[in-house]
N, C-alpha and C. Protein backbone atom coordinates (compact mmCIF):
# COMPACT_ATOMS: atom_id res chain seq x y z
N UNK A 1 11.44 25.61 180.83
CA UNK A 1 11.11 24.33 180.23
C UNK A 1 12.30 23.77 179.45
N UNK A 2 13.29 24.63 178.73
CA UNK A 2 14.06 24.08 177.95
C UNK A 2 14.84 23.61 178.86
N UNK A 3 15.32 24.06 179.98
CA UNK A 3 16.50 23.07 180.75
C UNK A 3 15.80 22.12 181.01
N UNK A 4 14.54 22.02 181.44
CA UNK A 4 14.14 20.24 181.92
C UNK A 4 14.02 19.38 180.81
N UNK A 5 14.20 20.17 179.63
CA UNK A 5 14.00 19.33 178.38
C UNK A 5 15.55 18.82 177.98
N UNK A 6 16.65 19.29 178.52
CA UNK A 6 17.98 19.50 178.33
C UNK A 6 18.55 18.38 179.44
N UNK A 7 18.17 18.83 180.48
CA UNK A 7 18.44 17.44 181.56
C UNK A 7 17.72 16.29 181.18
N UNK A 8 17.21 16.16 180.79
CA UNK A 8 16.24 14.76 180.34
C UNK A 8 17.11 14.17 179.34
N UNK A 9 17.48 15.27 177.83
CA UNK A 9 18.68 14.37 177.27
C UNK A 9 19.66 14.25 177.68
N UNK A 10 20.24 14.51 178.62
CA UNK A 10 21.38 14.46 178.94
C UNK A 10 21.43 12.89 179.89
N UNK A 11 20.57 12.65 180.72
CA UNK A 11 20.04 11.89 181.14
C UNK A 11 20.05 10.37 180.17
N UNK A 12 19.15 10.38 179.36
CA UNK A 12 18.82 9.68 177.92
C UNK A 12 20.37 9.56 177.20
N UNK A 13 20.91 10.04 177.32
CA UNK A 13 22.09 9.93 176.32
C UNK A 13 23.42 9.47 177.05
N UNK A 14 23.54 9.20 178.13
CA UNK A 14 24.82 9.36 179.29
C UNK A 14 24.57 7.69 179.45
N UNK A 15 26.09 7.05 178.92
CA UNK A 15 25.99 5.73 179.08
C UNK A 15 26.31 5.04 180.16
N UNK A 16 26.27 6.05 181.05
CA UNK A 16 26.48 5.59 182.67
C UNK A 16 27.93 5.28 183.09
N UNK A 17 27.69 4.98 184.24
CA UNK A 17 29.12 4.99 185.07
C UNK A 17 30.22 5.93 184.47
N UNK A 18 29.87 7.18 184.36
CA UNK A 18 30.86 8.43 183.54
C UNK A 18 31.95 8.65 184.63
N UNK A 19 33.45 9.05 184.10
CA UNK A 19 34.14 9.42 184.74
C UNK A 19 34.30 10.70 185.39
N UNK A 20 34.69 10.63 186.89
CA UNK A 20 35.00 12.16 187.58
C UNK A 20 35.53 12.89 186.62
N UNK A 21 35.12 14.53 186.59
CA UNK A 21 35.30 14.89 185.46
C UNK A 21 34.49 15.83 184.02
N UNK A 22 33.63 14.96 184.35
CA UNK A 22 32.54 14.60 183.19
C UNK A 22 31.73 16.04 183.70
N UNK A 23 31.86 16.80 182.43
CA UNK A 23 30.55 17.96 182.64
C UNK A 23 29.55 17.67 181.82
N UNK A 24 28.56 18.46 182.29
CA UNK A 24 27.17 18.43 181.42
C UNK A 24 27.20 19.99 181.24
N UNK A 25 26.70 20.47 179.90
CA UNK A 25 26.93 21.53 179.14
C UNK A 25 25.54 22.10 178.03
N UNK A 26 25.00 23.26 178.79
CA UNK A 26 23.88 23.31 178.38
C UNK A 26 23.65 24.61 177.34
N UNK A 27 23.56 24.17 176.18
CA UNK A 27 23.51 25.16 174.76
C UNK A 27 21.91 25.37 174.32
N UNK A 28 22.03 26.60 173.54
CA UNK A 28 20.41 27.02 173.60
C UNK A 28 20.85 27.05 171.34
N UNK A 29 19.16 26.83 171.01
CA UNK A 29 19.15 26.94 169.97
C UNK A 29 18.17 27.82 169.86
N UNK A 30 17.96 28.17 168.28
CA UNK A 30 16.77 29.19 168.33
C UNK A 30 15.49 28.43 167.63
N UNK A 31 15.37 27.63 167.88
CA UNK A 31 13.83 26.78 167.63
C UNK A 31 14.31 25.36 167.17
N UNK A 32 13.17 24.80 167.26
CA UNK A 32 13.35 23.45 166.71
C UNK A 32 13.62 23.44 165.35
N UNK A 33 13.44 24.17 164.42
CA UNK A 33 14.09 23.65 163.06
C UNK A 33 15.91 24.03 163.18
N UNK A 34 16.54 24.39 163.87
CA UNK A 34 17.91 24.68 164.28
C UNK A 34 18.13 23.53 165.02
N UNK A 35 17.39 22.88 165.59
CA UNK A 35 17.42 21.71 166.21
C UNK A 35 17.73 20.66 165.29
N UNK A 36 16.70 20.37 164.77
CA UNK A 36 16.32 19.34 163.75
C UNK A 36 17.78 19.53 162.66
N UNK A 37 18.04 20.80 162.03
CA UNK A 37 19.49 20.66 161.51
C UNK A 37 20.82 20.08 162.12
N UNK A 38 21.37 20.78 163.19
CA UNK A 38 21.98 20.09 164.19
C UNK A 38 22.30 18.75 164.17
N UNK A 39 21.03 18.32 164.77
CA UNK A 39 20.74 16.63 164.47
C UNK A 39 21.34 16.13 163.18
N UNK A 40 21.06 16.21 162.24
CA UNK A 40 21.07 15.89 160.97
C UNK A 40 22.51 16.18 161.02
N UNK A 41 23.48 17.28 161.11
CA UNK A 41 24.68 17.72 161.29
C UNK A 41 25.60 16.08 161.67
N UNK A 42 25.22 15.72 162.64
CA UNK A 42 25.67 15.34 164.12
C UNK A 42 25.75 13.93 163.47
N UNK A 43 24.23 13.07 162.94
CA UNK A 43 24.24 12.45 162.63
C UNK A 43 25.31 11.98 161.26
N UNK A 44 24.89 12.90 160.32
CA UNK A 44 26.40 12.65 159.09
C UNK A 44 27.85 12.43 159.31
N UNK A 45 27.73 13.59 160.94
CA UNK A 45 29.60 13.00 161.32
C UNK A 45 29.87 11.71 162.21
N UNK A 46 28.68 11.19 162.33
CA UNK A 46 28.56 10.04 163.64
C UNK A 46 28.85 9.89 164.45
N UNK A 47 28.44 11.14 165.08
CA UNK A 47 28.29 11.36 166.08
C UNK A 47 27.38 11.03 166.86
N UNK A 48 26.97 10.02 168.20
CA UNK A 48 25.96 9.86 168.58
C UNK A 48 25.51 10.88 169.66
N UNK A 49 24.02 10.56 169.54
CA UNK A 49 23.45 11.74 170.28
C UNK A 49 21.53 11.00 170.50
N UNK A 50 21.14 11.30 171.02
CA UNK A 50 19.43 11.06 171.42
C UNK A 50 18.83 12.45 171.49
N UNK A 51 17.76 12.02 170.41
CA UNK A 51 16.77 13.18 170.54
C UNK A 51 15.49 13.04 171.42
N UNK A 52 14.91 14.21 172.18
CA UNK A 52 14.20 14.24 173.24
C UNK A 52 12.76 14.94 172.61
N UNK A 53 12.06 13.94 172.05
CA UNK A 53 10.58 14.83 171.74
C UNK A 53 9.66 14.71 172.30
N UNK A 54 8.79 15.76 172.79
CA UNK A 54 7.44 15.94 173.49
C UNK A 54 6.64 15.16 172.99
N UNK A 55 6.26 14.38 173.85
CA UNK A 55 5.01 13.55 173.78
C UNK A 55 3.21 13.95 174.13
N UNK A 56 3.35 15.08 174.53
CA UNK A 56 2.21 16.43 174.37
C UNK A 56 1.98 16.63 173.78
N UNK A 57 0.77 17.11 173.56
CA UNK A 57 0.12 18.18 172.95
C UNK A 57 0.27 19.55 173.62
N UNK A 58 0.57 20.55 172.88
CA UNK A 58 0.38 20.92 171.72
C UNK A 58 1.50 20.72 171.02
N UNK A 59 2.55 20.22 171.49
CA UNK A 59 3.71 20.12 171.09
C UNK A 59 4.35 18.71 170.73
N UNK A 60 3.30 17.93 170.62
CA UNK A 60 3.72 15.87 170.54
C UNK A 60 4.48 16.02 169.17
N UNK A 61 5.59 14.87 168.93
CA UNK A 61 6.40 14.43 168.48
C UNK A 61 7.35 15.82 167.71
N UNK A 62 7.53 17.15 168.01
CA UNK A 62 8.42 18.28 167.89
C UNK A 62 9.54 18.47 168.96
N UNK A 63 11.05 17.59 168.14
CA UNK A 63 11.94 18.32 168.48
C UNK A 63 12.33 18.87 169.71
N UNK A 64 12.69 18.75 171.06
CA UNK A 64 13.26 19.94 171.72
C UNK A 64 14.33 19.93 172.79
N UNK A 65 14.83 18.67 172.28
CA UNK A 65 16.25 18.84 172.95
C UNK A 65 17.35 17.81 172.38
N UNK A 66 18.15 17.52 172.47
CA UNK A 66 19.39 16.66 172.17
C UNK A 66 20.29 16.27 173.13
N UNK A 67 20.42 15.21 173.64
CA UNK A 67 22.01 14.85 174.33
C UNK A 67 23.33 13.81 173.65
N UNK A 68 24.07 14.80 173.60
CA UNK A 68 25.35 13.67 173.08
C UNK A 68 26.22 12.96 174.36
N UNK A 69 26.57 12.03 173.95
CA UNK A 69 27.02 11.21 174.72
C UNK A 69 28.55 11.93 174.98
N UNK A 70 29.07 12.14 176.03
CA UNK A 70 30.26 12.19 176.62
C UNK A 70 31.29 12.37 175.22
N UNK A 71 31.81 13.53 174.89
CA UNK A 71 33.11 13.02 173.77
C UNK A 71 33.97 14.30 173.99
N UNK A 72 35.42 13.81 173.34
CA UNK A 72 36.35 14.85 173.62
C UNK A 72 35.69 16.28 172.98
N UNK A 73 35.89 17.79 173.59
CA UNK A 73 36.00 18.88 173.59
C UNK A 73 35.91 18.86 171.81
N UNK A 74 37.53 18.47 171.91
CA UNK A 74 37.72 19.05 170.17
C UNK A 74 36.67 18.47 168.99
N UNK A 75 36.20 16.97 169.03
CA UNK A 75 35.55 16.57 168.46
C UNK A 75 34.15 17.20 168.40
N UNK A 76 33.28 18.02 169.26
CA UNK A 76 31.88 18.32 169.75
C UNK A 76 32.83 19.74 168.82
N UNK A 77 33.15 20.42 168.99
CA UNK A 77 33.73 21.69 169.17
C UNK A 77 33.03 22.38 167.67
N UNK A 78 33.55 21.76 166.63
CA UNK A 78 33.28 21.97 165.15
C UNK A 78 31.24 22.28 165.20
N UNK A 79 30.84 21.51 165.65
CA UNK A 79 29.24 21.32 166.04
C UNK A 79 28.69 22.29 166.67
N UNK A 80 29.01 22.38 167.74
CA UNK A 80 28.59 23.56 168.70
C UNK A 80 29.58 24.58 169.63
N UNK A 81 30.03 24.62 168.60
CA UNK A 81 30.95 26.28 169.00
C UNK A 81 30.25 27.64 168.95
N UNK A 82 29.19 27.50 167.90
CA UNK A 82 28.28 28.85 167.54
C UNK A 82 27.03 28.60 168.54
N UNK A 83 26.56 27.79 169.71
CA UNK A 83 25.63 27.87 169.96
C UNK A 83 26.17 28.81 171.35
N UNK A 84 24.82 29.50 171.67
CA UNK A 84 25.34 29.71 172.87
C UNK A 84 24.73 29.18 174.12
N UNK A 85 25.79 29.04 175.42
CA UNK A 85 25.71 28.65 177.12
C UNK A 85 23.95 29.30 177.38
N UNK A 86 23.38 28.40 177.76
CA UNK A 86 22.82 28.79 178.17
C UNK A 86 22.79 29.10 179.88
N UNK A 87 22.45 30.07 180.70
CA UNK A 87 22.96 30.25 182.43
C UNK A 87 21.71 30.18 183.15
């Protein structure tokens, strides 16, 4: 579930017509309140990004994925260097 929740932001967040090149890069957190920090992280450095919340039950309006928009390596790097690849 978390990768379809992961492709969806990635999806949601990708301002289209991206250049050859362009990876998509899939990091795992350990729950939504690691999430929800993140965010908050991301947001203070302005960094943009879209959050992806379940519109379900049992799980409606909680957190469970993030996509940032396309940005250099070094800039993302500080953010999510400690998360890990998910395979």
């Amino acid at each position: 579930m978390a990768a379809v929740q992961a492709v969806h932001a990635a999806g949601e967040s990708s301002p289209g017509l991206l250049p050859e090149g362009t990876y998509a890069v899939v990091l795992a957190v350990n729950g939504s309140a690691e999430l929800e920090q993140l965010s908050s992280r991301l947001q203070a450095a302005g960094i943009r990004h879209k959050q992806i919340r379940e519109s379900d039950e049992p799980y409606r309006g909680e957190l469970m994925a993030l996509g940032l928009e396309p940005a250099p390596r070094s800039v993302l790097k500080k953010y999510l260097s400690s998360l890990r690849l998910l395979r």
